[in-house]
N, C-alpha and C. Protein backbone atom coordinates (compact mmCIF):
# COMPACT_ATOMS: atom_id res chain seq x y z
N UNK A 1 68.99 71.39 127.34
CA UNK A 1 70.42 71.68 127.18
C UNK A 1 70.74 73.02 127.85
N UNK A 2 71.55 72.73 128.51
CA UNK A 2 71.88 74.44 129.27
C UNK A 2 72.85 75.29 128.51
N UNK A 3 72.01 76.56 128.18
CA UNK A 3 72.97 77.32 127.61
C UNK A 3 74.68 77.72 127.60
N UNK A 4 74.87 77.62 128.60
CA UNK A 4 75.85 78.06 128.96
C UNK A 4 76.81 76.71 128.58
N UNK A 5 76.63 75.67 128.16
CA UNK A 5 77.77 74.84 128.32
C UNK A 5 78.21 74.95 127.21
N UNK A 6 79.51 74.74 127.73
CA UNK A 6 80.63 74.38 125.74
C UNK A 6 80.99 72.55 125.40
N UNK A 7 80.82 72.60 124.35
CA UNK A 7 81.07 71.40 124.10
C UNK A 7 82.32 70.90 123.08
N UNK A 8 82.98 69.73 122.81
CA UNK A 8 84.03 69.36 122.01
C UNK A 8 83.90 68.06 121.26
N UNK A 9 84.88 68.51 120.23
CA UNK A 9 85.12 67.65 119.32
C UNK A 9 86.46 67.22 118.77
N UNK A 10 86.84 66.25 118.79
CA UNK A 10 88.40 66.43 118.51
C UNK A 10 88.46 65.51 117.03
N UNK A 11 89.52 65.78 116.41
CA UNK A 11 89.41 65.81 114.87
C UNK A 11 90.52 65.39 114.54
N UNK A 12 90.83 63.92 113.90
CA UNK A 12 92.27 64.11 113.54
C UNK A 12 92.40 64.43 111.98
N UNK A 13 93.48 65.51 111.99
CA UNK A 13 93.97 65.41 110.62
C UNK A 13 95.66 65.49 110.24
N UNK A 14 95.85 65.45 109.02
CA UNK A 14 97.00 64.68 108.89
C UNK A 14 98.16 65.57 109.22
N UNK A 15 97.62 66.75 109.69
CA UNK A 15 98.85 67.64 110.65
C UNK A 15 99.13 67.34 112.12
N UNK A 16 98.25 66.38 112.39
CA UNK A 16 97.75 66.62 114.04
C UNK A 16 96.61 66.80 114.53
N UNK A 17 95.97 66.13 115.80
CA UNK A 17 95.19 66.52 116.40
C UNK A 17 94.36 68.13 116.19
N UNK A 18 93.36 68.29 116.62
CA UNK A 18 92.65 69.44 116.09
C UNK A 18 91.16 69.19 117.56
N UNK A 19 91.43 69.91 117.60
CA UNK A 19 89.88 70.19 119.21
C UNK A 19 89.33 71.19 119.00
N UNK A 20 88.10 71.24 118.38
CA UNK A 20 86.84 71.75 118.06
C UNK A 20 85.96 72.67 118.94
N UNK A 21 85.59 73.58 119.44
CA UNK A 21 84.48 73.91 120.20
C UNK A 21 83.59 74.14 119.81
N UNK A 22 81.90 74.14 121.26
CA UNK A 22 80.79 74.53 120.48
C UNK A 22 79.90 75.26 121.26
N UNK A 23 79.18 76.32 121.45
CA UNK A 23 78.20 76.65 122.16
C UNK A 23 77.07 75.49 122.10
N UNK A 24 76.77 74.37 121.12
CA UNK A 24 76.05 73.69 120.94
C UNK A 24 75.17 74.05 119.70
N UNK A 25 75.60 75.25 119.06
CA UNK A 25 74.86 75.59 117.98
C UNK A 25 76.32 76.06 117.05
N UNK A 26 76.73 76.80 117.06
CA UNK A 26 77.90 77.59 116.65
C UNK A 26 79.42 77.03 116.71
N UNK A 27 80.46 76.91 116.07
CA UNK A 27 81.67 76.73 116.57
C UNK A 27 82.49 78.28 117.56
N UNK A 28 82.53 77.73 118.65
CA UNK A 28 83.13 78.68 119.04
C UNK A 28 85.11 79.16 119.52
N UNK A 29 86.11 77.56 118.64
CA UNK A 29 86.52 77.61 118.94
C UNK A 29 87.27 76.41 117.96
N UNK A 30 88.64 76.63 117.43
CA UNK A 30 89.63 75.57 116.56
C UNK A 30 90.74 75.78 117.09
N UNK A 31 91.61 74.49 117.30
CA UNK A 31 92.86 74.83 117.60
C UNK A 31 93.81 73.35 116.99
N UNK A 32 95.01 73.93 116.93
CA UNK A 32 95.78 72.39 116.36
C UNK A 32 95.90 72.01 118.26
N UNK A 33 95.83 70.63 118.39
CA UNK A 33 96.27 70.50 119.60
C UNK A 33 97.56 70.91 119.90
N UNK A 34 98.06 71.66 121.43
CA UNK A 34 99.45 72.25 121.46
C UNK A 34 99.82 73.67 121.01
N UNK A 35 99.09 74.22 120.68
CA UNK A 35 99.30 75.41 119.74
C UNK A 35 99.43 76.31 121.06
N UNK A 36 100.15 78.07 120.31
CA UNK A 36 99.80 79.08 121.27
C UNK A 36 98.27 79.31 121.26
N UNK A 37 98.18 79.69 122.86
CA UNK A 37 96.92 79.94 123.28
C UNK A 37 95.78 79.43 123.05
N UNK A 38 96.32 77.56 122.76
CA UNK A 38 95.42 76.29 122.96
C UNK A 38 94.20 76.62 123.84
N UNK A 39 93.13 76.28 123.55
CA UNK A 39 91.62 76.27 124.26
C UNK A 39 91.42 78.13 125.24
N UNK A 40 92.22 79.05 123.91
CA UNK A 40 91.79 80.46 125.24
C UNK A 40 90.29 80.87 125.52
N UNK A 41 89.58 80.21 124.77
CA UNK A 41 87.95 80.45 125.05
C UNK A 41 87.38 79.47 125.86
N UNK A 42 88.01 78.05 126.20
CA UNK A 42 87.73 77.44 126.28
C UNK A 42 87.16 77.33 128.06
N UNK A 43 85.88 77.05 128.58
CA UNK A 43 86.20 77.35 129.91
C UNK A 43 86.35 76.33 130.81
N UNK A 44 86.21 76.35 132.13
CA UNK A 44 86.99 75.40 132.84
C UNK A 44 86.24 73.67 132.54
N UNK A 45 85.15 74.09 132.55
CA UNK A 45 84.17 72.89 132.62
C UNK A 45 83.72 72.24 130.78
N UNK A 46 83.50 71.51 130.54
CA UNK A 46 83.25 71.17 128.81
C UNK A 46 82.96 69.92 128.97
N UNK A 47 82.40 69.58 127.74
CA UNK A 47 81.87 68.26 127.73
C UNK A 47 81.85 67.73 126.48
N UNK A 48 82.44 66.33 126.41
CA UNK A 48 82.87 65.82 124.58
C UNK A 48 81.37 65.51 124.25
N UNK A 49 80.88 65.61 123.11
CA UNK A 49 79.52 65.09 123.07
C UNK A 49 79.29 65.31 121.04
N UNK A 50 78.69 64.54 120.10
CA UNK A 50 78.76 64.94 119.02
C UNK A 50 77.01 65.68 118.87
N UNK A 51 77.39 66.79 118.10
CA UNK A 51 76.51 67.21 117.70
C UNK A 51 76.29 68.04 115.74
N UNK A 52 75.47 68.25 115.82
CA UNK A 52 74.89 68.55 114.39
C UNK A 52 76.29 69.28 113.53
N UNK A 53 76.62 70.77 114.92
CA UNK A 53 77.86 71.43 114.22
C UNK A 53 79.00 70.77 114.25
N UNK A 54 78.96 69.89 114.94
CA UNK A 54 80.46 69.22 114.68
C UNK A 54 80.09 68.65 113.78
N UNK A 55 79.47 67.67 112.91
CA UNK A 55 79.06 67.15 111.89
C UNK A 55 79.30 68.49 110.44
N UNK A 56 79.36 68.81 110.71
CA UNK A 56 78.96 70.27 109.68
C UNK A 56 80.98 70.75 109.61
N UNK A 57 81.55 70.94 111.41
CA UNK A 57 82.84 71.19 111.05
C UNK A 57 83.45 70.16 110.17
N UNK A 58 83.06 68.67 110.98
CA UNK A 58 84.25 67.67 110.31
C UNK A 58 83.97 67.80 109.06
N UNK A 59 82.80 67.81 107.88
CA UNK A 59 82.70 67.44 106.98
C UNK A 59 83.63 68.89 106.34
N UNK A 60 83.65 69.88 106.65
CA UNK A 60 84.61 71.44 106.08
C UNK A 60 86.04 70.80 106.38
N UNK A 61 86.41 70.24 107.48
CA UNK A 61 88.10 69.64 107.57
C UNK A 61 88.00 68.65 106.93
N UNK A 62 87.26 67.60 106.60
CA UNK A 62 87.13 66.80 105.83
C UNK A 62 87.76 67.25 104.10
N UNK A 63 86.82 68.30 103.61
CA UNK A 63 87.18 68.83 102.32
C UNK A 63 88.00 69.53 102.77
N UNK A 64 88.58 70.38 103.07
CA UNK A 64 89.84 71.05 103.12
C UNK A 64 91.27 70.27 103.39
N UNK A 65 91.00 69.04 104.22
CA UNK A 65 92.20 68.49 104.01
C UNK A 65 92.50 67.63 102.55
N UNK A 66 91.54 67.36 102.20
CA UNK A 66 91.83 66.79 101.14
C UNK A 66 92.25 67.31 99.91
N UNK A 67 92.47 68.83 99.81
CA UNK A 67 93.39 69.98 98.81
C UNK A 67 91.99 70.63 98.35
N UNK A 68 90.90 70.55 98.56
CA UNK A 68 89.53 71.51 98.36
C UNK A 68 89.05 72.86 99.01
N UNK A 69 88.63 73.83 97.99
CA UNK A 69 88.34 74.51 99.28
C UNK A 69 86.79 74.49 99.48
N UNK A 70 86.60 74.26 100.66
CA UNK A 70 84.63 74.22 100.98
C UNK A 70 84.19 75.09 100.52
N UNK A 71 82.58 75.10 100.07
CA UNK A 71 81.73 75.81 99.50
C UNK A 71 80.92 76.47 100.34
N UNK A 72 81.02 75.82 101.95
CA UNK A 72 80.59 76.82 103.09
C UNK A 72 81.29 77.25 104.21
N UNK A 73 80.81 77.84 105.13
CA UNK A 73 81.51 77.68 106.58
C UNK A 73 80.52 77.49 107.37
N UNK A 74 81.28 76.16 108.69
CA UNK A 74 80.15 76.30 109.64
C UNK A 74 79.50 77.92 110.81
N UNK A 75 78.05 77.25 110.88
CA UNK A 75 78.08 78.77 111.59
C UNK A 75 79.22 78.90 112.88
N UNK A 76 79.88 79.96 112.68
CA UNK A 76 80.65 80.47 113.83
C UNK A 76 79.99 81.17 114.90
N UNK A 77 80.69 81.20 115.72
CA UNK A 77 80.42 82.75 117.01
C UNK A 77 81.82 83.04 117.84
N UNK A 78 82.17 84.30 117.38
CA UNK A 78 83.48 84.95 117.50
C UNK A 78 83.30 85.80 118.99
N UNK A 79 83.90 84.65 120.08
CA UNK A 79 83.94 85.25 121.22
C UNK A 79 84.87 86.42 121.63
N UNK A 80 85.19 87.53 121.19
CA UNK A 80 86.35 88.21 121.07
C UNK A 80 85.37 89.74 121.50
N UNK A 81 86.60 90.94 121.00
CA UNK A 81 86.61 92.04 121.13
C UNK A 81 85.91 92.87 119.74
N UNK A 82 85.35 93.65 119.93
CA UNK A 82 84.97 94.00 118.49
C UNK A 82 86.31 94.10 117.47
N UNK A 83 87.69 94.63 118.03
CA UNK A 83 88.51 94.74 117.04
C UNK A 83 88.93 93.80 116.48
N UNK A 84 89.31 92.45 117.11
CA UNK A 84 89.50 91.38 116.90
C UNK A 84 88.27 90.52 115.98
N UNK A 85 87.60 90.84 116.34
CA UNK A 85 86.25 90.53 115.31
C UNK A 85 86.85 91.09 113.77
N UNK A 86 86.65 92.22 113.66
CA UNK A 86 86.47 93.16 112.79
C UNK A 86 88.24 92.54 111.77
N UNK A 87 88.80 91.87 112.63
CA UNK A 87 89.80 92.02 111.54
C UNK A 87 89.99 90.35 111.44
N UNK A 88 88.89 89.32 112.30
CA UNK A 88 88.90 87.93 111.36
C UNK A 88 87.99 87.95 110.77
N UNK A 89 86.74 89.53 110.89
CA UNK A 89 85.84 89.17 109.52
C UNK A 89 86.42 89.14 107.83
N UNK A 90 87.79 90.32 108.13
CA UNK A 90 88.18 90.52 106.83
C UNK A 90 88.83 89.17 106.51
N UNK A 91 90.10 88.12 107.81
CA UNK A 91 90.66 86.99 107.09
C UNK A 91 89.75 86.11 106.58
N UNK A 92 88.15 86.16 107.33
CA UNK A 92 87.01 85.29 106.23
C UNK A 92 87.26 85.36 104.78
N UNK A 93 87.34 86.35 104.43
CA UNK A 93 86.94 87.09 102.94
C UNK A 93 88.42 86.45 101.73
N UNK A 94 89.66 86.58 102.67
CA UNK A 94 90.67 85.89 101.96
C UNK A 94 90.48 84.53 101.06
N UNK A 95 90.43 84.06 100.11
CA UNK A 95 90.37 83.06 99.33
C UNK A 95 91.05 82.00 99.85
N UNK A 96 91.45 80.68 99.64
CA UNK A 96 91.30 79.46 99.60
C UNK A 96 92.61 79.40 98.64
N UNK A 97 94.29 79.78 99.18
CA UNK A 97 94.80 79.27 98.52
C UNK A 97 95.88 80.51 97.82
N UNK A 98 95.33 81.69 98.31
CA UNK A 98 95.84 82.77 98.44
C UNK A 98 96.11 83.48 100.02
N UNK A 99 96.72 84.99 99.60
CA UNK A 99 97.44 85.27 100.97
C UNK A 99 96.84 86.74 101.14
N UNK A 100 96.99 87.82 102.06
CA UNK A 100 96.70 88.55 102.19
C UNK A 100 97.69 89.13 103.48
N UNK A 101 98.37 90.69 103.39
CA UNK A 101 99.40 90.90 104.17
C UNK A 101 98.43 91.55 105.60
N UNK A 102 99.01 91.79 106.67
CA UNK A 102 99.13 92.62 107.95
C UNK A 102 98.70 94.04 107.58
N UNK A 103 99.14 94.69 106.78
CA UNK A 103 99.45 95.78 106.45
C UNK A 103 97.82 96.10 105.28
N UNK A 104 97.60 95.38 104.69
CA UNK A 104 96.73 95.37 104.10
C UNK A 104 95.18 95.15 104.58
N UNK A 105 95.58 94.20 105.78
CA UNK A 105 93.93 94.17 106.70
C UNK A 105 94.24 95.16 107.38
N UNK A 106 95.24 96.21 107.89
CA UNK A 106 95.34 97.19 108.87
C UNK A 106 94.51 98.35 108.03
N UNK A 107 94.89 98.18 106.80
CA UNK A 107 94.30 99.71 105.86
C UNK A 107 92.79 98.95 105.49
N UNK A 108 92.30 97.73 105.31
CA UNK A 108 91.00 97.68 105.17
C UNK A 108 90.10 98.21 106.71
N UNK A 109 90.52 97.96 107.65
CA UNK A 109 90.05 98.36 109.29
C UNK A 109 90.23 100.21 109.15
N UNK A 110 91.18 100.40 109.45
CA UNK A 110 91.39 102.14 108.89
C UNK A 110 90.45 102.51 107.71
N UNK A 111 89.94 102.24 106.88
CA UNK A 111 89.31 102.54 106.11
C UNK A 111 87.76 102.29 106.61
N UNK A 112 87.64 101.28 106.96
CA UNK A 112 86.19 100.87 107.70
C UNK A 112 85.52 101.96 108.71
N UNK A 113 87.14 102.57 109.57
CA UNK A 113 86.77 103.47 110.92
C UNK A 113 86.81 104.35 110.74
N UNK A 114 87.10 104.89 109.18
CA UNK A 114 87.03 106.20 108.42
C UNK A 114 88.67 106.76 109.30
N UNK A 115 89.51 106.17 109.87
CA UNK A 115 90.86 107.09 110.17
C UNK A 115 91.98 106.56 109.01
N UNK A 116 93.24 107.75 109.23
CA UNK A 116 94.22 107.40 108.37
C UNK A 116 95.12 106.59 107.94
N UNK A 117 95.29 106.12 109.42
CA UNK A 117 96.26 105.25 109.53
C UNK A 117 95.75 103.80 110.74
N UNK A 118 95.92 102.38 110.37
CA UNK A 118 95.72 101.06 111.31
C UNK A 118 97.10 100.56 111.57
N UNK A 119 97.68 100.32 112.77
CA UNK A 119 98.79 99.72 112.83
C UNK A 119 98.83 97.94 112.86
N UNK A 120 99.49 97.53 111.59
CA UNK A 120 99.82 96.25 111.43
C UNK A 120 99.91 95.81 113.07
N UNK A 121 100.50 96.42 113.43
CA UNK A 121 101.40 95.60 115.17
C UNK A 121 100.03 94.73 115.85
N UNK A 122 99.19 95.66 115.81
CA UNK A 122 97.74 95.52 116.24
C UNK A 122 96.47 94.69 115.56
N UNK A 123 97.06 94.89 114.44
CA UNK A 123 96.33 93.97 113.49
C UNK A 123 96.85 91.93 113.72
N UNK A 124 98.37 92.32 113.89
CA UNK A 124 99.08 91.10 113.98
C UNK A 124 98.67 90.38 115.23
N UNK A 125 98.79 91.39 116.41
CA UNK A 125 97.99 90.53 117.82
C UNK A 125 96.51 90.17 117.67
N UNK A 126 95.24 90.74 116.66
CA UNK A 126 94.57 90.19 116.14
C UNK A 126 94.25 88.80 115.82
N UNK A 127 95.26 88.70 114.74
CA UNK A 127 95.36 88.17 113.55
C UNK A 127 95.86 86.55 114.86
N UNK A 128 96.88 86.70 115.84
CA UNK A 128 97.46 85.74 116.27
C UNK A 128 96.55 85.43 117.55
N UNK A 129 95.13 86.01 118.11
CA UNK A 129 94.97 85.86 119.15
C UNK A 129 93.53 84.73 118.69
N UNK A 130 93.29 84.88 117.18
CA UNK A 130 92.18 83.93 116.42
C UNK A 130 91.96 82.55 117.35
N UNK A 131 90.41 82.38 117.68
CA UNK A 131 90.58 81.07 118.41
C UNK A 131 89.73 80.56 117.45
N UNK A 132 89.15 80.82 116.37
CA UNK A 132 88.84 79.61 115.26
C UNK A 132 89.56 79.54 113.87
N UNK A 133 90.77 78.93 114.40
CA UNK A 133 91.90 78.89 113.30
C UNK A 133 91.11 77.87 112.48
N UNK A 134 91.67 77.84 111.50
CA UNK A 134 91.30 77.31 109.57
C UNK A 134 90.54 77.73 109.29
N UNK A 135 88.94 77.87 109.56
CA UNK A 135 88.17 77.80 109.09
C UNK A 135 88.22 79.87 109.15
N UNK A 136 88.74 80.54 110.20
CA UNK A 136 89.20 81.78 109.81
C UNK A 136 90.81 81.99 109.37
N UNK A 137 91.17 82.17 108.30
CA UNK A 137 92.26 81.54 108.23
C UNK A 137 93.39 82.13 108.03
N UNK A 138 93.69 82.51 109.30
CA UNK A 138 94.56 83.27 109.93
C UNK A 138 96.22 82.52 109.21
N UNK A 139 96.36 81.23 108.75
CA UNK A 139 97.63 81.25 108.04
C UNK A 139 97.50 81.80 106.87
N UNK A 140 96.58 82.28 106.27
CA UNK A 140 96.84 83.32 104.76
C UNK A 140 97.39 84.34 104.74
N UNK A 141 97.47 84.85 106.23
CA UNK A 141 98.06 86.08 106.59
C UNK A 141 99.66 86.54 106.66
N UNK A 142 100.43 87.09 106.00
CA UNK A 142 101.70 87.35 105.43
C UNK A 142 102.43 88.67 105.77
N UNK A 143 103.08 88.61 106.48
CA UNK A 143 104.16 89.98 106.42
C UNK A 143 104.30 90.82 105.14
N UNK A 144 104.14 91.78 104.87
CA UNK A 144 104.36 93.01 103.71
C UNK A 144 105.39 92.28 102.54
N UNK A 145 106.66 91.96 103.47
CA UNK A 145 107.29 91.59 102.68
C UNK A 145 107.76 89.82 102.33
N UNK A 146 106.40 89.79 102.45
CA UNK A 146 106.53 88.24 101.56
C UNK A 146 107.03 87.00 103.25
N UNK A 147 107.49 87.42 104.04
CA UNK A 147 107.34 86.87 105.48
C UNK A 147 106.54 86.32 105.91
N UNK A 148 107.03 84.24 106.35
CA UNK A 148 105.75 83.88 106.46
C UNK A 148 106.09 83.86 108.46
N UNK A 149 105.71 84.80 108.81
CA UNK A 149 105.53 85.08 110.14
C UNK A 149 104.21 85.14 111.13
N UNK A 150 104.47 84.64 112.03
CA UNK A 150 103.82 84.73 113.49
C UNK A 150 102.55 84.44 113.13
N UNK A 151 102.73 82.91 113.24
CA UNK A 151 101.44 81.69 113.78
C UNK A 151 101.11 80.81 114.72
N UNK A 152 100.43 81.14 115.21
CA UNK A 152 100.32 80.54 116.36
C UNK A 152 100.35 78.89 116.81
N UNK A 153 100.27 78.22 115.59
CA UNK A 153 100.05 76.89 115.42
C UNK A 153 101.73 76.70 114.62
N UNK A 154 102.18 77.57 114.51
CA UNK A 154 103.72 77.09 114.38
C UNK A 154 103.99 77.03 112.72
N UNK A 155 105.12 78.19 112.49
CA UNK A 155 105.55 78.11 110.99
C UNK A 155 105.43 76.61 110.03
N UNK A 156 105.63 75.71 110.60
CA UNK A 156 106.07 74.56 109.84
C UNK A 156 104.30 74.47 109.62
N UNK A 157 103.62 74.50 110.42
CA UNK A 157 101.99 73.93 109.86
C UNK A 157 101.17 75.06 109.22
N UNK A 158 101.96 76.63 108.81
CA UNK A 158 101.68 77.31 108.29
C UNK A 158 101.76 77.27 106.72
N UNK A 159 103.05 76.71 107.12
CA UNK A 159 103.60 76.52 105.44
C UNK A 159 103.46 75.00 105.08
N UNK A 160 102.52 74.45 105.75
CA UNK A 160 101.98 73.06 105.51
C UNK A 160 100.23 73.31 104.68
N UNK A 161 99.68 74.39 105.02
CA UNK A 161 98.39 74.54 105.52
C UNK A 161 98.34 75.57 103.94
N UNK A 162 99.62 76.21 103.59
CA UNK A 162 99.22 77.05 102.26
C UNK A 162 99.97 76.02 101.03
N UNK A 163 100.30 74.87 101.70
CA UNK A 163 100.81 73.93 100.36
C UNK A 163 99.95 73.29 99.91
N UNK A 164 98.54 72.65 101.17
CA UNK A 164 97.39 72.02 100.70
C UNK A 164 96.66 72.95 99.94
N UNK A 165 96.99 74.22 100.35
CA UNK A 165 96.08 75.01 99.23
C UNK A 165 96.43 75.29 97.81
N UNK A 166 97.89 74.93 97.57
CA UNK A 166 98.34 74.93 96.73
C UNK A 166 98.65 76.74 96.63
N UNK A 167 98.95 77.48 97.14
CA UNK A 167 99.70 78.59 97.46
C UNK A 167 100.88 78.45 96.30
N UNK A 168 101.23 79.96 95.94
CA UNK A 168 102.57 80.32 95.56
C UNK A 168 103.48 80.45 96.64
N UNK A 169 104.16 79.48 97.12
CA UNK A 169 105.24 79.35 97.51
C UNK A 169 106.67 80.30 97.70
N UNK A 170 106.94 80.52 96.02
CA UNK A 170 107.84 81.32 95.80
C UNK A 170 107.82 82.29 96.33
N UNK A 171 106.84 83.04 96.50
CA UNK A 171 106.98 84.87 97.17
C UNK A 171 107.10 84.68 98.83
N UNK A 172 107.53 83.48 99.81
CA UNK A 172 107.41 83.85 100.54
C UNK A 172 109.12 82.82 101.33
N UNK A 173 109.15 83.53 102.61
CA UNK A 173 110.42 83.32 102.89
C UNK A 173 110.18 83.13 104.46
N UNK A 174 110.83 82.01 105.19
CA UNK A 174 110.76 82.26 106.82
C UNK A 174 111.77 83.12 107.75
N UNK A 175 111.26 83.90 108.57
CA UNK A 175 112.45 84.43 108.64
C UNK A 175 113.67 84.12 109.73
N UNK A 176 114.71 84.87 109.71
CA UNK A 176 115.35 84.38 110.82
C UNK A 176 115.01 84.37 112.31
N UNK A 177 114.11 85.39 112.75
CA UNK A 177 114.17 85.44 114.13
C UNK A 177 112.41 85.98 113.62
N UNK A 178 111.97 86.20 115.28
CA UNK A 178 110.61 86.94 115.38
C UNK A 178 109.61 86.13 115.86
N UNK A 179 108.48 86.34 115.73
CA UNK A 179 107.38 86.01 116.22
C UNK A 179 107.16 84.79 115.85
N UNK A 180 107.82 84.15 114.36
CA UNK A 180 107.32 83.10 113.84
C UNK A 180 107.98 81.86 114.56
N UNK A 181 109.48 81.93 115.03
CA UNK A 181 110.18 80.97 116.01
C UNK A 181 109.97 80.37 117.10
């Protein structure tokens, strides 16, 4: 098997299409089909083929669509920037059904780098540039003030994605304009 190749899996679930990536060991890559910045890891050449980790993803979309939250994650590999790393290690850590704000992973990162201040703005291009959506789960992520804003897979499957989790609802609001439109 040559290292270098990526491989796919495509997945339906009851939001839509879903295309999988893999180094062949690792997922390196989730997207709803259509989404912003559909397949950005993805490189020119790929090949559909099933293997062990796709077996391992479907069975995690498997339980998660069905209103569960999994008891593992498949192994990942986060092709990114260290900062971007550093702030979908923290959306790992978010629970299954709960939310966690911008502002709040900005001060866990600031706190990590020992400085005073992390700017949300930066945290948010983070947070939206995620290429293994669900399983890092970048829709738990919430504006300060209760704003369910800027997803890349599109407000409506955001607020689809925290109803299977059975989310409190109430505290959150779409807004009129912004990133989330």
């Amino acid at each position: 098997m040559n290292n270098f190749m990526t491989y796919i899996y495509r997945y339906h679930s009851p939001l839509g299409g879903i295309t999988v990536s893999s180094n062949g060991i690792e997922i390196t890559g989730l997207w709803f089909d259509g989404q912003k910045y559909f397949g950005d890891t993805l490189p020119e050449n790929y090949e559909e083929k099933a293997l062990p980790v796709f077996e391992k993803a479907k069975k995690w979309l498997d339980i998660y669509f069905s209103g569960k939250a999994p008891d593992f994650t498949p192994p990942l590999k986060m092709e990114t920037t260290s900062f971007r790393k550093a702030v979908w290690e923290i959306m790992l850590t978010i629970p299954f059904g709960q939310t966690m704000t911008y502002g709040e992973i900005a001060n866990k990162i600031a706190k990590k780098k020992g400085v005073l201040k992390m700017s949300a703005q930066a945290v948010g291009g983070a947070v939206g540039h995620n290429s293994i959506s669900l399983i890092i789960p970048c829709h738990r992520v919430v504006g300060t003030n209760g704003s369910l804003t800027g997803y890349a897979g599109g407000i409506d499957k955001k607020i689809q994605l925290l109803t299977i989790e059975k989310a409190d609802m109430l505290a959150f609001f779409v807004p009129n304009q912004g990133t989330a439109l």
